[in-house]
N, C-alpha and C. Protein backbone atom coordinates (compact mmCIF):
# COMPACT_ATOMS: atom_id res chain seq x y z
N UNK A 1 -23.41 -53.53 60.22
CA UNK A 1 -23.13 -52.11 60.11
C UNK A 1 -23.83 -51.40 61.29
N UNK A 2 -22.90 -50.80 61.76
CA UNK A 2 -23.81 -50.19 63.08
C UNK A 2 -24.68 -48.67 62.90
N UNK A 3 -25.83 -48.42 63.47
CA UNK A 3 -26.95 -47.47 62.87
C UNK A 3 -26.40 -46.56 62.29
N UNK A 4 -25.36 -45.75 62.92
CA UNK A 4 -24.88 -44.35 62.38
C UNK A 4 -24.31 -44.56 60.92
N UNK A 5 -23.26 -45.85 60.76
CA UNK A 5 -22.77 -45.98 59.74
C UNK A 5 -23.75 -46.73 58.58
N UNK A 6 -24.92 -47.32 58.94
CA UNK A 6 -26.39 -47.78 58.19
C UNK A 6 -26.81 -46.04 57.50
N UNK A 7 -27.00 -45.04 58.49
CA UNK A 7 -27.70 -43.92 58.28
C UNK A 7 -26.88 -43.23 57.11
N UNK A 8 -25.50 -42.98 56.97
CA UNK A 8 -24.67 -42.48 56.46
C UNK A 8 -25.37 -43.23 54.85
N UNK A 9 -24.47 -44.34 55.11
CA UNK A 9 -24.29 -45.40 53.43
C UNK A 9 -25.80 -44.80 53.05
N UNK A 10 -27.27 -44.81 54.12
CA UNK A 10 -28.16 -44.48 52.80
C UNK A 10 -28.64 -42.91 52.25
N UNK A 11 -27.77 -42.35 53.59
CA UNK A 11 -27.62 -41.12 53.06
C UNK A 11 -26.80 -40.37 51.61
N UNK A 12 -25.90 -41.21 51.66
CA UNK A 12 -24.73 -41.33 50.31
C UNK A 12 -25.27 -41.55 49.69
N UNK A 13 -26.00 -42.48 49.14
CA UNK A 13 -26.76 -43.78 47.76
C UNK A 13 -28.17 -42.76 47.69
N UNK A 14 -28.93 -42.20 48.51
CA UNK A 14 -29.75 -41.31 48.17
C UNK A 14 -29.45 -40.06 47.49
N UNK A 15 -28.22 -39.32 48.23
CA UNK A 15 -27.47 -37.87 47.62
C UNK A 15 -26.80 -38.68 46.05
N UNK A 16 -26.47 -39.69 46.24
CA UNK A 16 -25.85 -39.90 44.96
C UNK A 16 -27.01 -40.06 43.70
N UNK A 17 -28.20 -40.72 44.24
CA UNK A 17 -29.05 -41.09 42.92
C UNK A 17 -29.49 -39.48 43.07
N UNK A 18 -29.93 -38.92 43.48
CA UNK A 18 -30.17 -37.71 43.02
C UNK A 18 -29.37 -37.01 42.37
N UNK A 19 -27.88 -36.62 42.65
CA UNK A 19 -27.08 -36.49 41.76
C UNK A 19 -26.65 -36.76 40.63
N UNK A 20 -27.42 -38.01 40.33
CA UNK A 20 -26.93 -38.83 39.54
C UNK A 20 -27.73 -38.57 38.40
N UNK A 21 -29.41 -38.33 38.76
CA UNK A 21 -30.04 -37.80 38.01
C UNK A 21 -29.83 -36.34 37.61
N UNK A 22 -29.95 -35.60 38.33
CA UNK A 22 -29.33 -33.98 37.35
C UNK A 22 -28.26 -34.02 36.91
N UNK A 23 -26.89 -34.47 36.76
CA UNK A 23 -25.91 -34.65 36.39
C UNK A 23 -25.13 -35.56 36.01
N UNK A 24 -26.17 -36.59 35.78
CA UNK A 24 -25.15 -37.89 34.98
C UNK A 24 -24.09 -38.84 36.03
N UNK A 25 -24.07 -39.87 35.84
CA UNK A 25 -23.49 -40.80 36.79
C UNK A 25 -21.81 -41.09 37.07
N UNK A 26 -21.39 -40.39 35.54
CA UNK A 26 -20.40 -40.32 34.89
C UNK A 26 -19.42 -38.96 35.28
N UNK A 27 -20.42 -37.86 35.48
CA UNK A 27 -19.74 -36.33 35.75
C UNK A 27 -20.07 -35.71 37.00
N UNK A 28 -21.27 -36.33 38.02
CA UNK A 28 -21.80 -35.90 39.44
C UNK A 28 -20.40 -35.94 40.04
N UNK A 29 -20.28 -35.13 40.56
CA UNK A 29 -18.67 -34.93 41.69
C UNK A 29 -19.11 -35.24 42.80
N UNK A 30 -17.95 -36.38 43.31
CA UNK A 30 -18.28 -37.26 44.28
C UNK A 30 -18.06 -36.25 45.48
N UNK A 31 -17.60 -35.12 45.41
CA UNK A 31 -17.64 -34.41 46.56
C UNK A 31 -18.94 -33.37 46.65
N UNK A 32 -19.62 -32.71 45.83
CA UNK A 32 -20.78 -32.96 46.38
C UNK A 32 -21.66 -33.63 46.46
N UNK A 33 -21.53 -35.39 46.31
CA UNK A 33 -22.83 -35.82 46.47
C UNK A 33 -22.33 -36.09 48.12
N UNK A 34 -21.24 -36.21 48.75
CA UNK A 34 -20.68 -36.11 50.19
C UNK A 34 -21.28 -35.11 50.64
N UNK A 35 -21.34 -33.90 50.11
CA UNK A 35 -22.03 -32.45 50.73
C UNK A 35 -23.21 -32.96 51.12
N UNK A 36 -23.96 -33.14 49.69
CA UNK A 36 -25.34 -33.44 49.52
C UNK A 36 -26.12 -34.67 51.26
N UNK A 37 -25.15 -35.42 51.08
CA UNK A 37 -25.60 -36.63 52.04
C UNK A 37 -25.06 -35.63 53.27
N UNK A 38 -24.40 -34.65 53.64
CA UNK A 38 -23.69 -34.09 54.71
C UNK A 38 -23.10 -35.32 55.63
N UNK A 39 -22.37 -35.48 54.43
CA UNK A 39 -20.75 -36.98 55.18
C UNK A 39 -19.84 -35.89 54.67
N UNK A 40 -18.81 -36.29 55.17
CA UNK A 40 -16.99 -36.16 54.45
C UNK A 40 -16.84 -36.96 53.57
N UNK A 41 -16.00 -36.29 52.62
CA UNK A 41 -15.07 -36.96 50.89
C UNK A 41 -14.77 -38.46 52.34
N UNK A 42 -14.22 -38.63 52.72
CA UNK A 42 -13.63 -39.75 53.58
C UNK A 42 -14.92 -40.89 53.91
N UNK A 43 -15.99 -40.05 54.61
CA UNK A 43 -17.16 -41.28 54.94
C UNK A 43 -17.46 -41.89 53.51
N UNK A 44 -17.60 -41.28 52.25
CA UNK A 44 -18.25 -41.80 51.10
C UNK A 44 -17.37 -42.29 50.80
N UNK A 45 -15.91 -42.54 50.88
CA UNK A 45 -14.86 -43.02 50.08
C UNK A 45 -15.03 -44.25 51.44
N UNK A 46 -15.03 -44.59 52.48
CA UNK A 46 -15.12 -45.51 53.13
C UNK A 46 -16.17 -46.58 52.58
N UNK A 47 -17.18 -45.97 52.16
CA UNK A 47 -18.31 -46.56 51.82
C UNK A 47 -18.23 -47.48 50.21
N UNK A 48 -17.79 -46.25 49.71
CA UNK A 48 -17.54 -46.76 48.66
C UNK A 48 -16.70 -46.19 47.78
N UNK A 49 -15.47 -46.97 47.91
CA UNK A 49 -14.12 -46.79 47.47
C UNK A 49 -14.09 -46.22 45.81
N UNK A 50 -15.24 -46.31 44.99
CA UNK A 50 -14.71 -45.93 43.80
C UNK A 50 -16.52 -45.30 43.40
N UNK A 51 -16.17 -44.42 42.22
CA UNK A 51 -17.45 -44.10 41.10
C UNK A 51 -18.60 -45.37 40.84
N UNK A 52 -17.56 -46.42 40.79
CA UNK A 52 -18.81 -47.55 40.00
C UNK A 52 -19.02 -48.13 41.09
N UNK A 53 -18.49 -48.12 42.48
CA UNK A 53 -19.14 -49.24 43.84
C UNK A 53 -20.39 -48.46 44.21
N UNK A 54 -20.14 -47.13 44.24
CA UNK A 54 -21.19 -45.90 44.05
C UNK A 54 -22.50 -46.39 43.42
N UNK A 55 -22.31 -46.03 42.28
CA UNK A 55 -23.33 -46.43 41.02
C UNK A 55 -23.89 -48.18 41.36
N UNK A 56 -23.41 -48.36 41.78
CA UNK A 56 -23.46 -50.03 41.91
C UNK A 56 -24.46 -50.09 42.69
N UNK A 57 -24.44 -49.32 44.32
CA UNK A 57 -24.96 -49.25 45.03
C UNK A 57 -26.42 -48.71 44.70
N UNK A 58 -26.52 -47.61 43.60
CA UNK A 58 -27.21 -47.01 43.77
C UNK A 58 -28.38 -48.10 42.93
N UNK A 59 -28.12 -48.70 41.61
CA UNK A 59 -28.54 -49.33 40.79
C UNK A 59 -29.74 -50.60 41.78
N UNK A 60 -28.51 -50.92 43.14
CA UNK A 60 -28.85 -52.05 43.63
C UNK A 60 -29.79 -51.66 44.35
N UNK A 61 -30.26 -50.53 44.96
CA UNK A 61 -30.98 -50.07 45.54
C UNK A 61 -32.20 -49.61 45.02
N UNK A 62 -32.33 -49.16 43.61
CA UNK A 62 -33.21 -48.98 42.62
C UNK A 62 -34.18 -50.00 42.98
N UNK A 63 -33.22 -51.35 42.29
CA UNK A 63 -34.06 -52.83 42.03
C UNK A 63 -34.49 -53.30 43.36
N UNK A 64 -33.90 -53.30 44.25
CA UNK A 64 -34.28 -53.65 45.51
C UNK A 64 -35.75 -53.30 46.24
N UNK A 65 -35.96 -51.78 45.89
CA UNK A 65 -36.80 -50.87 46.02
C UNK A 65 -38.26 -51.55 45.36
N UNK A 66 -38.65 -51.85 43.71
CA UNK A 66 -39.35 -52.33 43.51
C UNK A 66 -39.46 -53.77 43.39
N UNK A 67 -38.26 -54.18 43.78
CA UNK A 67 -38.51 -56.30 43.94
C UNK A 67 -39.51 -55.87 45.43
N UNK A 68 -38.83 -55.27 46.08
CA UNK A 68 -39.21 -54.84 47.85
C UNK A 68 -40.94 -54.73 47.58
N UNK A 69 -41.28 -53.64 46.71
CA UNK A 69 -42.97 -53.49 46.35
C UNK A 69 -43.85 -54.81 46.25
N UNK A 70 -43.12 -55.92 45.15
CA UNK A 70 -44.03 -57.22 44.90
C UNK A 70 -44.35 -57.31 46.28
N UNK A 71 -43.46 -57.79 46.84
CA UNK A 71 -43.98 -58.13 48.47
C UNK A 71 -44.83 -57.54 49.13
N UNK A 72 -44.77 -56.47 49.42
CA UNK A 72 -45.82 -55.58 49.81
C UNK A 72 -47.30 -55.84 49.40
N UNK A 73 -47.33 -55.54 48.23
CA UNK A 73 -48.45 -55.51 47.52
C UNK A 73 -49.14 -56.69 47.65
N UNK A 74 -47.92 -57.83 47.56
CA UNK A 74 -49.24 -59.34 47.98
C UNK A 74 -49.59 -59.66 49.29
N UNK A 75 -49.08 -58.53 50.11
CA UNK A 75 -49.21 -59.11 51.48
C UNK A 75 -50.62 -57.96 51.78
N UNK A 76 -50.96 -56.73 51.01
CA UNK A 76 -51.90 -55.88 51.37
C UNK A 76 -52.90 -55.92 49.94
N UNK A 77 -53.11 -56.71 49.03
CA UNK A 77 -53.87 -56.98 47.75
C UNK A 77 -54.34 -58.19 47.52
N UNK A 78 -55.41 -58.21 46.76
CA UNK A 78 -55.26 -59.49 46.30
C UNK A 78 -54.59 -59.56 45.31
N UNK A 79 -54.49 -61.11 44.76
CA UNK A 79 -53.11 -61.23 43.66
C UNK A 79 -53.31 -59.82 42.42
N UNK A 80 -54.12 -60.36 41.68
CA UNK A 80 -54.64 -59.55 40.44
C UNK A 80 -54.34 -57.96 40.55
N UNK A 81 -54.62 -57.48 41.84
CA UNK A 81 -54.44 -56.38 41.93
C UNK A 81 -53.06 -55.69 42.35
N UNK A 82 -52.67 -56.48 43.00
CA UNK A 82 -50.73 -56.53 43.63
C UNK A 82 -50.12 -56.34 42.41
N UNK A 83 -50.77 -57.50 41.05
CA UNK A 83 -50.11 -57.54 40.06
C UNK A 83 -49.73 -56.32 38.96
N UNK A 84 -51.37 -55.83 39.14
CA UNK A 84 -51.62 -54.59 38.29
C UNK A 84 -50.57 -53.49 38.80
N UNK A 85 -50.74 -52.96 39.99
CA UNK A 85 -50.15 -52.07 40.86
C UNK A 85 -48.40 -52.18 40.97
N UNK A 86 -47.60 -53.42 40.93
CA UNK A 86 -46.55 -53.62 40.64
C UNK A 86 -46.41 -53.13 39.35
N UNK A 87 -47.02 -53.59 38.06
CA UNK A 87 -46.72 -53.25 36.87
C UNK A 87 -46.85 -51.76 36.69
N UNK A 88 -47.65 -51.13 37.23
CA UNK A 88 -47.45 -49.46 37.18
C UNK A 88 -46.35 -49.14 37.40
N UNK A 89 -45.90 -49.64 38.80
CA UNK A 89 -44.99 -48.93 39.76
C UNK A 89 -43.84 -49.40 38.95
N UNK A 90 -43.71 -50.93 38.43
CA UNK A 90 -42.18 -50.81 37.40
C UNK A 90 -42.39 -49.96 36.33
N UNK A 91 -43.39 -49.32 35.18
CA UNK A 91 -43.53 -48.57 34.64
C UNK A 91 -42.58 -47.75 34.80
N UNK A 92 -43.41 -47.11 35.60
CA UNK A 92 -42.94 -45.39 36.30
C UNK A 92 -41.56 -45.58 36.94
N UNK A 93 -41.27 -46.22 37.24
CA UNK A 93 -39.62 -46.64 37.46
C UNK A 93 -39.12 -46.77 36.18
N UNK A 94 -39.20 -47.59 35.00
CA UNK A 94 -38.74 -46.83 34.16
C UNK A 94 -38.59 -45.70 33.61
N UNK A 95 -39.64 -45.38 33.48
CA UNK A 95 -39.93 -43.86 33.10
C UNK A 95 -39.02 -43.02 33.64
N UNK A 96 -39.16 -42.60 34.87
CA UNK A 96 -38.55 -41.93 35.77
C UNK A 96 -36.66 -41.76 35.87
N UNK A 97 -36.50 -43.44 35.91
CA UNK A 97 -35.30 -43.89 35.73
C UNK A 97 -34.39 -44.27 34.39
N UNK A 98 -35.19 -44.02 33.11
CA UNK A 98 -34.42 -44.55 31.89
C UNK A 98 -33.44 -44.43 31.68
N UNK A 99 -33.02 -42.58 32.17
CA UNK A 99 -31.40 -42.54 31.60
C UNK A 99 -30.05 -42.67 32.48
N UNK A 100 -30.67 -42.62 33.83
CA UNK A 100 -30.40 -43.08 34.75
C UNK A 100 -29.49 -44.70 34.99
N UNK A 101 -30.97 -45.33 34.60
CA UNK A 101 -30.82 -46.60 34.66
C UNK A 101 -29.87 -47.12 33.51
N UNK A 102 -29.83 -46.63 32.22
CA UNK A 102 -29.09 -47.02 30.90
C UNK A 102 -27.81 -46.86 31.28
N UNK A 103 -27.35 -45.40 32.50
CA UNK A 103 -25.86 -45.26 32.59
C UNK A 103 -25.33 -46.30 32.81
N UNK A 104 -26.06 -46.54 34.23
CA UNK A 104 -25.96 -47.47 35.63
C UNK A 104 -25.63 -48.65 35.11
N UNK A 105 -26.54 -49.38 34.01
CA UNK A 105 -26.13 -50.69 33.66
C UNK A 105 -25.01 -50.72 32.85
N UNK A 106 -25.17 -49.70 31.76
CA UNK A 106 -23.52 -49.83 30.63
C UNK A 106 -22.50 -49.52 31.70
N UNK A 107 -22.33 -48.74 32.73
CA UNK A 107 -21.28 -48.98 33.77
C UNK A 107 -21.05 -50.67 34.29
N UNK A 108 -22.17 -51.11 34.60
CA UNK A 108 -22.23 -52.70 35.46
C UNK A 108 -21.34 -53.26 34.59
N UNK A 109 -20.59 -54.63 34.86
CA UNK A 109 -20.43 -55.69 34.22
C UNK A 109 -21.25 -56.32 34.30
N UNK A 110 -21.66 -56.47 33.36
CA UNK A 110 -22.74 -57.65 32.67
C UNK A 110 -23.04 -59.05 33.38
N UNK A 111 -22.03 -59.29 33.84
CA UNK A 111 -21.41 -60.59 34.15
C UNK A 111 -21.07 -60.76 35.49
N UNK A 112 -21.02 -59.42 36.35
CA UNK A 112 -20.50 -59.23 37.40
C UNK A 112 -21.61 -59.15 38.31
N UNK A 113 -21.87 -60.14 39.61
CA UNK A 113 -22.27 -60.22 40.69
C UNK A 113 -23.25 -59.35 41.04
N UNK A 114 -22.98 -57.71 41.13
CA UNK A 114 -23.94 -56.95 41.25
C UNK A 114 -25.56 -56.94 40.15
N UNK A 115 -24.63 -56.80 38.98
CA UNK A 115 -25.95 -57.23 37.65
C UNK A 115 -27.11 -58.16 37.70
N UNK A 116 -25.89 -59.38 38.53
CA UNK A 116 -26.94 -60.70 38.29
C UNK A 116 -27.68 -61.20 39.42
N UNK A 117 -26.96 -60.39 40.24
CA UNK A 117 -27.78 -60.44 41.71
C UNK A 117 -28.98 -59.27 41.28
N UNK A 118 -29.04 -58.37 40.94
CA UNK A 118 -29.96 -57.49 40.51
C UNK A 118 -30.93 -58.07 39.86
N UNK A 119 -31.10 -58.51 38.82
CA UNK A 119 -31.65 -59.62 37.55
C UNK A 119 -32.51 -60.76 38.26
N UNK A 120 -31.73 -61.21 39.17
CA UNK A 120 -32.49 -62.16 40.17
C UNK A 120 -33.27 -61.71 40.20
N UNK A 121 -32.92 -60.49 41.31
CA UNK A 121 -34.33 -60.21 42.43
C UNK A 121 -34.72 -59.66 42.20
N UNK A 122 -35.09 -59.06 40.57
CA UNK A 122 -36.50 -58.56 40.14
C UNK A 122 -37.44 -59.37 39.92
N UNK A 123 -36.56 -60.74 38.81
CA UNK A 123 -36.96 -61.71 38.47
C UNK A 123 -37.72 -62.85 39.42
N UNK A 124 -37.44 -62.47 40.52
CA UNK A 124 -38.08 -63.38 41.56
C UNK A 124 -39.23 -62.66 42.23
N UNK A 125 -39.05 -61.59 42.22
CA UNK A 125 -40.42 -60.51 42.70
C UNK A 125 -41.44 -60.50 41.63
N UNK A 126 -41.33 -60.66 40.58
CA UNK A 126 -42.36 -60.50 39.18
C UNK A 126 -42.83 -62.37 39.48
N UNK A 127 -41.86 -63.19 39.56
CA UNK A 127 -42.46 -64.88 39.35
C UNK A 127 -43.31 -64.93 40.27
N UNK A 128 -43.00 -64.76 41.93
CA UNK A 128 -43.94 -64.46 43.35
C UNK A 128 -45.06 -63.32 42.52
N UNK A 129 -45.38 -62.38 42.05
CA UNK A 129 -46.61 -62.03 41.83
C UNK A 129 -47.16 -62.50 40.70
N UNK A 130 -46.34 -63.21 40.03
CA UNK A 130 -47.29 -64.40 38.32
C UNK A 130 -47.87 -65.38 39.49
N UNK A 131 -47.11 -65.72 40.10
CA UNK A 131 -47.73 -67.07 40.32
C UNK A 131 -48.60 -67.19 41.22
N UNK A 132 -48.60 -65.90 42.63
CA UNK A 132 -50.02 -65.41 42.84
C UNK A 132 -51.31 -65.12 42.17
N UNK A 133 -51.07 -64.67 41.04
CA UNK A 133 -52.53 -64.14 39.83
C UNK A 133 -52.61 -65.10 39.45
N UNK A 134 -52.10 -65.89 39.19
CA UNK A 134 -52.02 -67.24 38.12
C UNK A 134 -52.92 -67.92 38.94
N UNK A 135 -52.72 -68.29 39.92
CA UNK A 135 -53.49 -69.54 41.25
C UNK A 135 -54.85 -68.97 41.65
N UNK A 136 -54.56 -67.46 41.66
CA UNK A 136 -55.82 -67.34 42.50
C UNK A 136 -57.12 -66.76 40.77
N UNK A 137 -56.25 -67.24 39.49
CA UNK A 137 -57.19 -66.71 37.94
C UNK A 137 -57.74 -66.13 37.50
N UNK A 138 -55.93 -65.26 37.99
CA UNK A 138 -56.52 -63.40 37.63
C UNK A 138 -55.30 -63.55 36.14
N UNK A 139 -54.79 -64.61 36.17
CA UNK A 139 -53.79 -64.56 35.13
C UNK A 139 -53.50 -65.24 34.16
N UNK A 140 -53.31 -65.21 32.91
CA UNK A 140 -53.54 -66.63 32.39
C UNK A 140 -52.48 -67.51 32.84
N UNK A 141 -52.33 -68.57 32.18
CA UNK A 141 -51.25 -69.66 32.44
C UNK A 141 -50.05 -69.78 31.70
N UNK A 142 -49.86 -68.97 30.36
CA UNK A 142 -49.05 -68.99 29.36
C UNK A 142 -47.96 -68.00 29.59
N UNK A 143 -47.82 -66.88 30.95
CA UNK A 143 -47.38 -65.99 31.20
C UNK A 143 -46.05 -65.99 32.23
N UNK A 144 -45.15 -65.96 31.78
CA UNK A 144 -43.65 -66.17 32.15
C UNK A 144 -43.07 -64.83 32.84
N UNK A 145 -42.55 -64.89 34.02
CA UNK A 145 -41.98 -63.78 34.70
C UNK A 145 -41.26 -62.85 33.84
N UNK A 146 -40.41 -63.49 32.91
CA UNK A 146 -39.92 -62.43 32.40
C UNK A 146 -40.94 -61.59 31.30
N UNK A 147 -42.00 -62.01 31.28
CA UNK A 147 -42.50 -61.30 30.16
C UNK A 147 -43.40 -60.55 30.78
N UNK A 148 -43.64 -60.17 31.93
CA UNK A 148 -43.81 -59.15 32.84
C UNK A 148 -43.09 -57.52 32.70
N UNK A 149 -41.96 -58.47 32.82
CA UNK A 149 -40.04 -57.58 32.94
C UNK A 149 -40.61 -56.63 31.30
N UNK A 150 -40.50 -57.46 30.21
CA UNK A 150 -40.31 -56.95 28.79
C UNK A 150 -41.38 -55.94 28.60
N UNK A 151 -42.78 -56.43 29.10
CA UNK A 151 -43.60 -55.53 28.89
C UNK A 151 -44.07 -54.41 29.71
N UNK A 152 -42.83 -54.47 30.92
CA UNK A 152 -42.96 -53.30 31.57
C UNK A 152 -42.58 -51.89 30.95
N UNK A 153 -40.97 -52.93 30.41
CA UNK A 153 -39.90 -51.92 30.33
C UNK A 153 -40.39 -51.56 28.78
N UNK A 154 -41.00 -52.26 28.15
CA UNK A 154 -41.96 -51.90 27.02
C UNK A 154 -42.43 -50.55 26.75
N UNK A 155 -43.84 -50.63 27.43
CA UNK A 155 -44.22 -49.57 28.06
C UNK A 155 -43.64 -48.82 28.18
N UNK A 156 -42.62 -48.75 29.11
CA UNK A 156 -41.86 -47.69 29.60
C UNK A 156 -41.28 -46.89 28.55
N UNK A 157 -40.37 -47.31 27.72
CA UNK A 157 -39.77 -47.09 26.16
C UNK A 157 -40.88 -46.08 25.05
N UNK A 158 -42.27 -46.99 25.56
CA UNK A 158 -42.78 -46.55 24.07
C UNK A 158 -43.59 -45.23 24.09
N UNK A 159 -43.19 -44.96 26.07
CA UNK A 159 -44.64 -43.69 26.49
C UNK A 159 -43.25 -42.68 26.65
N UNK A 160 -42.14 -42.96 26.72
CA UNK A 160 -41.15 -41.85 26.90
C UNK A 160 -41.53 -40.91 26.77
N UNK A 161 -41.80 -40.76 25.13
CA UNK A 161 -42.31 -39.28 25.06
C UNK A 161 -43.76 -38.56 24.98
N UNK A 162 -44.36 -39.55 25.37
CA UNK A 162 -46.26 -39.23 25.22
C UNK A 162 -46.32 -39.83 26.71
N UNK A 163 -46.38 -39.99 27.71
CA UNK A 163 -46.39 -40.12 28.85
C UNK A 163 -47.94 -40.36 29.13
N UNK A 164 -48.80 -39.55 28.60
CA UNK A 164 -50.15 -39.66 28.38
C UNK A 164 -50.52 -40.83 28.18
N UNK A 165 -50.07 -41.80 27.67
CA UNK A 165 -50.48 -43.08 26.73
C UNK A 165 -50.31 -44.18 27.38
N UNK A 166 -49.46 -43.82 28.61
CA UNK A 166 -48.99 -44.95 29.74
C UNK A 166 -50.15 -45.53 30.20
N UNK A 167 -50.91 -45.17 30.73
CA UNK A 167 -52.19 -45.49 31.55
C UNK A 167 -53.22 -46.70 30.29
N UNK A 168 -53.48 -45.64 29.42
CA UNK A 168 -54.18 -46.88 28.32
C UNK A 168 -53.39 -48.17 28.17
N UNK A 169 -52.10 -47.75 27.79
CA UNK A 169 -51.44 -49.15 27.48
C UNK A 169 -50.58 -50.11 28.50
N UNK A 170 -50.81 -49.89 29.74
CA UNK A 170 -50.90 -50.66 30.61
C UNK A 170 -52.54 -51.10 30.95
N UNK A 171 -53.11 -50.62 30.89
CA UNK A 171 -54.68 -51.33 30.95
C UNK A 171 -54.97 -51.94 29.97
N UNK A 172 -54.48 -51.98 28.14
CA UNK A 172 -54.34 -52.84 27.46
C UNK A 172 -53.44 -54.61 27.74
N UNK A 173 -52.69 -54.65 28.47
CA UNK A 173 -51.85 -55.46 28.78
C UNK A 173 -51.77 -55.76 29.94
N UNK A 174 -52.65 -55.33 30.77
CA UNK A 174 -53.64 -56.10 32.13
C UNK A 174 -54.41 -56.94 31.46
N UNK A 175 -55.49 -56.29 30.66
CA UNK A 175 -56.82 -57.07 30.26
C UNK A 175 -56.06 -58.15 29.38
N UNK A 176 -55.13 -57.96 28.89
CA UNK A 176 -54.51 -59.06 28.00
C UNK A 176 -54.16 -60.28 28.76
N UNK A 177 -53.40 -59.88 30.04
CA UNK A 177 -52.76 -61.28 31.03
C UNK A 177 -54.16 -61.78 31.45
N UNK A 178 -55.31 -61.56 31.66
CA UNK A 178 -56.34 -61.92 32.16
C UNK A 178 -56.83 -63.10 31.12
N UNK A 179 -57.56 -64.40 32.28
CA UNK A 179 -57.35 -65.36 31.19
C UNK A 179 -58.80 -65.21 30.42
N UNK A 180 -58.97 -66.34 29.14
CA UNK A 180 -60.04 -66.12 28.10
C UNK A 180 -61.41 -65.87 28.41
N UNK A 181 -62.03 -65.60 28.79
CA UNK A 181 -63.68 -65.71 28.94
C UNK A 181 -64.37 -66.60 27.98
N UNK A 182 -64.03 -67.70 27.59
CA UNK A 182 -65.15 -67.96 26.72
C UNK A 182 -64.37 -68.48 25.40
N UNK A 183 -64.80 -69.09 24.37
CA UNK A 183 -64.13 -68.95 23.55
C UNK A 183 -63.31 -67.65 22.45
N UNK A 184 -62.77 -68.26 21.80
CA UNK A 184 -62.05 -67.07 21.20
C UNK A 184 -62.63 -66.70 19.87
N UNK A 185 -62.60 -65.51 19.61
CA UNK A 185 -63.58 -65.12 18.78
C UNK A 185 -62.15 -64.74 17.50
N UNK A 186 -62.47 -64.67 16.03
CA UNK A 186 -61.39 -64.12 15.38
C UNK A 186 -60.87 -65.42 14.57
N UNK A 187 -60.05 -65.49 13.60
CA UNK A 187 -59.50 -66.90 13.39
C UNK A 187 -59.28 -66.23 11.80
């Protein structure tokens, strides 16, 4: 894609997720999220021929965004802490993104390429930071990428409306992945 037409597409997929958020993914008029990006009805329809290649885009760009963070974070953290700091940042991506994100996927096919290419490469950004904490025994050993995923989006779900509560209960479920000290007390 050559720069101008690079600059455009993320100008579109930006005007669109914003749009998408004040007005639903379903009813945002594709002619002003064209305004919005300052393209023509024509550049965004080049780009992306329909509502859901749109949404598609935008979804893919979401996930991309925080698979993109794991990396970061282990290349400027140590594991433990990359780990912690990812798990915020998917938090607050839920948070931020819930209803958003709920359109976006009941639009996806389930089944369809974009979804599961998505699914991947979260799933591979969360295993690359388990298996950093894990090695360097900031993590226990019993702890499966996806259960990263569950207890993000956990979180995310259960602070919806107390937002306040986010912070404790992600520092509950840090100290939890951290492995035993000692024996276990309780029985």
């Amino acid at each position: 894609m050559r720069a101008d037409a690079r600059r455009n597409y993320e100008r579109i997929v930006a005007a669109a997720r914003e749009a998408f958020t004040e007005l639903g993914p379903e009813t945002a008029p594709l002619d002003d999220i064209a305004r919005r990006a300052h393209v023509g009805a024509g550049t965004l329809y080049r780009h992306f021929p329909s509502r859901e290649a749109l949404m598609e885009a935008v979804y893919r760009d979401d996930i991309e965004r925080v698979s993109n963070l794991a990396y970061e974070l282990l290349e400027t953290r140590p594991p433990g802490q990359a780990l912690g700091e990812w798990m915020r940042a998917q938090i607050a991506f839920v948070l931020q993104k819930r209803g958003l994100a709920t359109s976006l996927k009941a639009a996806l096919d389930r089944n369809g390429e974009t979804f599961a290419s998505c699914k991947t490469m979260i799933s591979e950004a969360a295993a690359a930071l388990l298996k950093a904490a894990t090695e360097a025994g900031a993590v226990r050993t019993d702890i499966e990428p996806g259960d990263l995923l569950r207890m993000g989006h956990a979180i995310g779900l259960a602070t919806e409306a107390t937002p306040e509560a986010t912070e404790r209960l992600i520092t509950v479920v840090l100290d939890g992945l951290r492995p035993p000290q000692g024996p276990a007390t309780g029985s």
